[in-house]
PDB file of N, CA and C in Angstrom:
ATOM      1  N   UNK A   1     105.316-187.467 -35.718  1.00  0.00           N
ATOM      2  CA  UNK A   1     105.325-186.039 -35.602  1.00  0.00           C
ATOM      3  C   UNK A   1     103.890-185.533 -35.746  1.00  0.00           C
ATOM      4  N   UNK A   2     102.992-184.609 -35.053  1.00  0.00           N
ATOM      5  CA  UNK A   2     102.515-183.982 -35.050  1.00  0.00           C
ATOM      6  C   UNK A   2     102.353-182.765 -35.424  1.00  0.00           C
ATOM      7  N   UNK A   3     101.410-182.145 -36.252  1.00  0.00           N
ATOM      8  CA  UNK A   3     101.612-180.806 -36.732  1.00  0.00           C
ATOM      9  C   UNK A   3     100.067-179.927 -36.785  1.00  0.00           C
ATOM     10  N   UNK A   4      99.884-178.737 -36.208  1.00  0.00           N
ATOM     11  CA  UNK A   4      98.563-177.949 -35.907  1.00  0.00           C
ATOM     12  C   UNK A   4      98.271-176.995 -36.659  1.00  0.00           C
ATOM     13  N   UNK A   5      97.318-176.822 -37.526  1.00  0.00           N
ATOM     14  CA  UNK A   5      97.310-175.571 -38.520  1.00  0.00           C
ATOM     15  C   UNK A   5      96.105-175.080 -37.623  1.00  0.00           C
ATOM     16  N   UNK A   6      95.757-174.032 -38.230  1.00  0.00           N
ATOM     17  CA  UNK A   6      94.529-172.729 -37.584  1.00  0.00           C
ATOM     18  C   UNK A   6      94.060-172.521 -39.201  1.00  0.00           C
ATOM     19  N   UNK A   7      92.751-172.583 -39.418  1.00  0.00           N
ATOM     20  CA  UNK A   7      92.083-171.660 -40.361  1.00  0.00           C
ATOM     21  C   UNK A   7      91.387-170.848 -39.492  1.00  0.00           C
ATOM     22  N   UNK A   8      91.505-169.049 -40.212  1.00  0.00           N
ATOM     23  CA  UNK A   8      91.213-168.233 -39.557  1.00  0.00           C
ATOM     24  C   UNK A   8      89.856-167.849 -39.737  1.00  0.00           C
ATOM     25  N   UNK A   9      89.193-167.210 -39.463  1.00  0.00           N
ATOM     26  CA  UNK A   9      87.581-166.603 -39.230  1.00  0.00           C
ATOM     27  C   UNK A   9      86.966-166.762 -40.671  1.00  0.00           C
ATOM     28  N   UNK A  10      85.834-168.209 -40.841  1.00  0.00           N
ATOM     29  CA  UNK A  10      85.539-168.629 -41.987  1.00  0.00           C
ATOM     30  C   UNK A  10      84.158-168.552 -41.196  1.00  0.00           C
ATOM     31  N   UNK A  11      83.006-167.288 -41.138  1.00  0.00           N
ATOM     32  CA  UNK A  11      81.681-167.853 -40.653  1.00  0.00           C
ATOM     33  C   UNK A  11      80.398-168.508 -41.496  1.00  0.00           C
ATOM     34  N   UNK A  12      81.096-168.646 -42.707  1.00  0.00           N
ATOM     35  CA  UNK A  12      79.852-169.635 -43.136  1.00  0.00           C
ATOM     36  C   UNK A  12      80.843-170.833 -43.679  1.00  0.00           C
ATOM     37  N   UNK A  13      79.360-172.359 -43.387  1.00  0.00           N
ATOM     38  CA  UNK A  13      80.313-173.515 -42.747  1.00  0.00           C
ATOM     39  C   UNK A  13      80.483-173.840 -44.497  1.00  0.00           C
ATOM     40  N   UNK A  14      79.960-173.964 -45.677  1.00  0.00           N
ATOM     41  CA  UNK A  14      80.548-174.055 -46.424  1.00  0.00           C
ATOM     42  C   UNK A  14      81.436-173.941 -47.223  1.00  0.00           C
ATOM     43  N   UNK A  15      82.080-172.605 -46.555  1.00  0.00           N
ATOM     44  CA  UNK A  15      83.728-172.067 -46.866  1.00  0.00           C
ATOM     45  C   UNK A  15      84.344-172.825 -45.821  1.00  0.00           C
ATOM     46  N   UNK A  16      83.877-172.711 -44.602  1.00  0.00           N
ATOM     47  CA  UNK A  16      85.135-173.860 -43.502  1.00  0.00           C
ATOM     48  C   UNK A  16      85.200-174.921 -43.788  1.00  0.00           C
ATOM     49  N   UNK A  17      84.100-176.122 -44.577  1.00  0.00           N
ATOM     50  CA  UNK A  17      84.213-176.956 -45.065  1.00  0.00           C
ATOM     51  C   UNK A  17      84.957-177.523 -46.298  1.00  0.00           C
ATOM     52  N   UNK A  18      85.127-176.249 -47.308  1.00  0.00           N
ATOM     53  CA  UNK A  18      85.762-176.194 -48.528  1.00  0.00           C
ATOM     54  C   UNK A  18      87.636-176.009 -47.860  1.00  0.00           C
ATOM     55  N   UNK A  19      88.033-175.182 -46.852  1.00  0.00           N
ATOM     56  CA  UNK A  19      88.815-174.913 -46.423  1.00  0.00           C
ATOM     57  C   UNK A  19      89.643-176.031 -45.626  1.00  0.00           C
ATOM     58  N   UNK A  20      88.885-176.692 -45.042  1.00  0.00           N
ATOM     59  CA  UNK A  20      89.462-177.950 -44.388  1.00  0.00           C
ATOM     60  C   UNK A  20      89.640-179.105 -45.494  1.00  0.00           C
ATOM     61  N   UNK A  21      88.835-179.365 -46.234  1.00  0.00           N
ATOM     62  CA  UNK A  21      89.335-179.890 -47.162  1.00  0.00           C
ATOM     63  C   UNK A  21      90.356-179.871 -48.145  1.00  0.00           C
ATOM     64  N   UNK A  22      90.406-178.547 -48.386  1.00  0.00           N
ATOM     65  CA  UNK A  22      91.821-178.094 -49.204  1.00  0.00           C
ATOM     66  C   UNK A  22      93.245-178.628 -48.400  1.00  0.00           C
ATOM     67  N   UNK A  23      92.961-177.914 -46.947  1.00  0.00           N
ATOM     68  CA  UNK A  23      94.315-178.312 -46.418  1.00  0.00           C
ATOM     69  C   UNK A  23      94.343-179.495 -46.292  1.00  0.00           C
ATOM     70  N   UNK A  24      93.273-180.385 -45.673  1.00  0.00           N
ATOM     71  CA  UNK A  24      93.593-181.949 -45.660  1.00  0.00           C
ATOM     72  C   UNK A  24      94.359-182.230 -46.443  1.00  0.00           C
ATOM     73  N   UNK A  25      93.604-182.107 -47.899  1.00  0.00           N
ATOM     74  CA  UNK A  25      94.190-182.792 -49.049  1.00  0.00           C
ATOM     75  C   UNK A  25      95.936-182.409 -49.318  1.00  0.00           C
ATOM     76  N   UNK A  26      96.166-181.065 -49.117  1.00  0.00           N
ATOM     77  CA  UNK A  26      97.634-180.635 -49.197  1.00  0.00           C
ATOM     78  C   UNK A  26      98.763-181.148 -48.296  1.00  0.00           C
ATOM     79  N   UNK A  27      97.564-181.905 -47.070  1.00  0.00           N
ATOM     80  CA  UNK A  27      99.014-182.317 -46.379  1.00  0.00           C
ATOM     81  C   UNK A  27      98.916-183.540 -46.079  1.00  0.00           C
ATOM     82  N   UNK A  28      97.667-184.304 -46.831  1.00  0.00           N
ATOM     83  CA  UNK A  28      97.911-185.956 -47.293  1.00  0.00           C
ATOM     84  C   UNK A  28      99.275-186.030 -47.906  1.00  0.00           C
ATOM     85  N   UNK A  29      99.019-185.039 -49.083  1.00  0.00           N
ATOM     86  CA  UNK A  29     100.494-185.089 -50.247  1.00  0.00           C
ATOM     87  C   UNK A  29     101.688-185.391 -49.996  1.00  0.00           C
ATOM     88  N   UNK A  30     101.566-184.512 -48.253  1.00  0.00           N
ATOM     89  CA  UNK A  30     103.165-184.439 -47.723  1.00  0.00           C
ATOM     90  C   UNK A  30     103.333-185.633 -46.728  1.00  0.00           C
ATOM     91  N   UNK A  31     102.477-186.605 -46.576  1.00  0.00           N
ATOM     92  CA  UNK A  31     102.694-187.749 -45.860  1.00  0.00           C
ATOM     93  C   UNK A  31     102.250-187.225 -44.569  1.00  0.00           C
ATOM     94  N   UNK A  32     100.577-186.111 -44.556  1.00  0.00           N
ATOM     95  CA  UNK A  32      99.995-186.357 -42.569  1.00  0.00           C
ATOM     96  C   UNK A  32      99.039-186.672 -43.046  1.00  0.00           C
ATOM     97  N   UNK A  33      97.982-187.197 -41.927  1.00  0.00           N
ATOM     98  CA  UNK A  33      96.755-187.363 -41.759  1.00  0.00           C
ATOM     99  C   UNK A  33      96.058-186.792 -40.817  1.00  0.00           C
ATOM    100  N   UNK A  34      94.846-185.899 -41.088  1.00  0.00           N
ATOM    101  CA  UNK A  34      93.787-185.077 -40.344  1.00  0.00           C
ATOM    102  C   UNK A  34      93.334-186.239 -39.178  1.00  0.00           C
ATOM    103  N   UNK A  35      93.844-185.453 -38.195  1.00  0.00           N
ATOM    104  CA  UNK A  35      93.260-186.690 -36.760  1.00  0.00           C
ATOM    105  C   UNK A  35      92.433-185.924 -35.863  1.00  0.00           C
ATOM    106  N   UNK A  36      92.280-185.299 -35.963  1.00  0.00           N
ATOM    107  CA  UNK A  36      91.314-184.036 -35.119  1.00  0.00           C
ATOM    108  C   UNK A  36      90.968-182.217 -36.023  1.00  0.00           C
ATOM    109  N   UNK A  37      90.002-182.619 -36.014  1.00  0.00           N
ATOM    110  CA  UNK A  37      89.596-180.782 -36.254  1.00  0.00           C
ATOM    111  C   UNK A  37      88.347-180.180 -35.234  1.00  0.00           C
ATOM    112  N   UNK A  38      88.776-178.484 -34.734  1.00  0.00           N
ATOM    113  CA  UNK A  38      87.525-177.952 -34.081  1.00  0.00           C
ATOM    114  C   UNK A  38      87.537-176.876 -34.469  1.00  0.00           C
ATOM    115  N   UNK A  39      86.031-176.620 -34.217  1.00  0.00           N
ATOM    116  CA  UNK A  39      85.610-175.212 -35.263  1.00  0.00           C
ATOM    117  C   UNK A  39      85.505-174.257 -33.625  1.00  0.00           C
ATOM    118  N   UNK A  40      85.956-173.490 -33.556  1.00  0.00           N
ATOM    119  CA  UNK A  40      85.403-172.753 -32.301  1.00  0.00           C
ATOM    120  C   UNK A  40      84.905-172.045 -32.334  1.00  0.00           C
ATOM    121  N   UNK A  41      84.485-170.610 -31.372  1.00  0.00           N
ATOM    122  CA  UNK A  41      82.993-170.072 -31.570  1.00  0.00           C
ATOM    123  C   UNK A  41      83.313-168.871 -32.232  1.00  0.00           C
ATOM    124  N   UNK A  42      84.850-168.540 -32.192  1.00  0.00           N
ATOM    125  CA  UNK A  42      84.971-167.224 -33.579  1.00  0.00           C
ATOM    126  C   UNK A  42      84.985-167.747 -34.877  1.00  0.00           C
ATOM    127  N   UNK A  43      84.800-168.990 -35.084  1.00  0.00           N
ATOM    128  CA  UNK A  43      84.244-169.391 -36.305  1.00  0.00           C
ATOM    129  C   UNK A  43      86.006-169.816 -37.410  1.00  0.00           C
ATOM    130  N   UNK A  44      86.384-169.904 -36.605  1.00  0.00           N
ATOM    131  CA  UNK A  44      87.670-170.409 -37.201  1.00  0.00           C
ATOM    132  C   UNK A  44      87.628-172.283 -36.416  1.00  0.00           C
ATOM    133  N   UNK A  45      89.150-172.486 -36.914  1.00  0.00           N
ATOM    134  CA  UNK A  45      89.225-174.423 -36.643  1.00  0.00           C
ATOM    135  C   UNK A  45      91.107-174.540 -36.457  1.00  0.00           C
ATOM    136  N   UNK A  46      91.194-175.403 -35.721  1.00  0.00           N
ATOM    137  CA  UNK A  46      92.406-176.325 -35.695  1.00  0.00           C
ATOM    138  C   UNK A  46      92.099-177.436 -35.957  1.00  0.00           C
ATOM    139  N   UNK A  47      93.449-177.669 -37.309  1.00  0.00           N
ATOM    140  CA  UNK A  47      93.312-179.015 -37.566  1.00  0.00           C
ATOM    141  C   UNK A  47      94.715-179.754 -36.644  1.00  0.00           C
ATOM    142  N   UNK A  48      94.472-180.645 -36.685  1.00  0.00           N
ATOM    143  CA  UNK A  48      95.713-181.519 -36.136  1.00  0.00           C
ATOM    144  C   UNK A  48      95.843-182.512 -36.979  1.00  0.00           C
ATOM    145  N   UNK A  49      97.248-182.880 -37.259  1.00  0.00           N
ATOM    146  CA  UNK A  49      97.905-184.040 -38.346  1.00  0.00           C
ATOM    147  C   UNK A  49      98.741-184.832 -37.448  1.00  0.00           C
ATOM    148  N   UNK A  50      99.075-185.645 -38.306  1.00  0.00           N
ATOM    149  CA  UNK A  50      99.690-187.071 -37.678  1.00  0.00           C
ATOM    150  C   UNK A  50     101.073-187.100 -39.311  1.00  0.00           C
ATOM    151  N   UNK A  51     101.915-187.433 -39.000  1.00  0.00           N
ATOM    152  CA  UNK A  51     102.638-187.756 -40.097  1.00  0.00           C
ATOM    153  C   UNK A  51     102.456-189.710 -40.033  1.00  0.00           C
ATOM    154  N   UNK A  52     101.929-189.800 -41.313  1.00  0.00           N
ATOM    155  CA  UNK A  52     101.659-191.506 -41.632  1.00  0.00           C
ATOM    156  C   UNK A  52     102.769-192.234 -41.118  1.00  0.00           C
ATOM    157  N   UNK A  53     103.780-191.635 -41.833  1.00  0.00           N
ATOM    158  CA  UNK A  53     104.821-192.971 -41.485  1.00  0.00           C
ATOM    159  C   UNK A  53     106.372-192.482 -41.151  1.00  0.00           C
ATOM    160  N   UNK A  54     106.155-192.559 -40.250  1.00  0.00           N
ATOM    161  CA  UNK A  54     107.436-191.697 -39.301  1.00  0.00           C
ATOM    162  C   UNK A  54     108.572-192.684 -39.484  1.00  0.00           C
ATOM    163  N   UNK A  55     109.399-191.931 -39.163  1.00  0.00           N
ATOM    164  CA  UNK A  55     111.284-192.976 -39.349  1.00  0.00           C
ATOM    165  C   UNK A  55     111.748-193.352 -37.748  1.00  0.00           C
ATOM    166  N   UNK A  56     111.971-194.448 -37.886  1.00  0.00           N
ATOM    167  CA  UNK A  56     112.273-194.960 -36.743  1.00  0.00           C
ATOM    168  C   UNK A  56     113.772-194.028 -36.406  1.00  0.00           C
ATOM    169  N   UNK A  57     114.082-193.698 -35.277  1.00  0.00           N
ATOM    170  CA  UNK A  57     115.293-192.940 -35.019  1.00  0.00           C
ATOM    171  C   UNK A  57     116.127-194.306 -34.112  1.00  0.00           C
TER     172      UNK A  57
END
């Protein structure tokens, strides 16, 4: 499963940096992993997750 968050308009990079890190870490907890992030030019980011270990259906 895949899952896409948005942090919204963070223009200095040491708050977007503090910010991506927070969420990383919150959704290690829940079993994803950060597989892509972009900062775009309004100064916000999508992260993209991966869930680690998916259930076979």
């Amino acid at each position: 499963m895949v899952k896409c968050e948005v942090i919204g308009y963070t223009p200095k990079a040491q708050e977007m940096a503090a910010k991506i890190e927070k969420r990383a870490t919150e959704m290690a907890l829940k079993g994803f992993a950060l597989i892509s992030c972009s900062v775009t030019p309004a100064a916000s980011a999508i992260l993209v997750f991966r869930q680690e270990h998916e259930q076979a259906q």
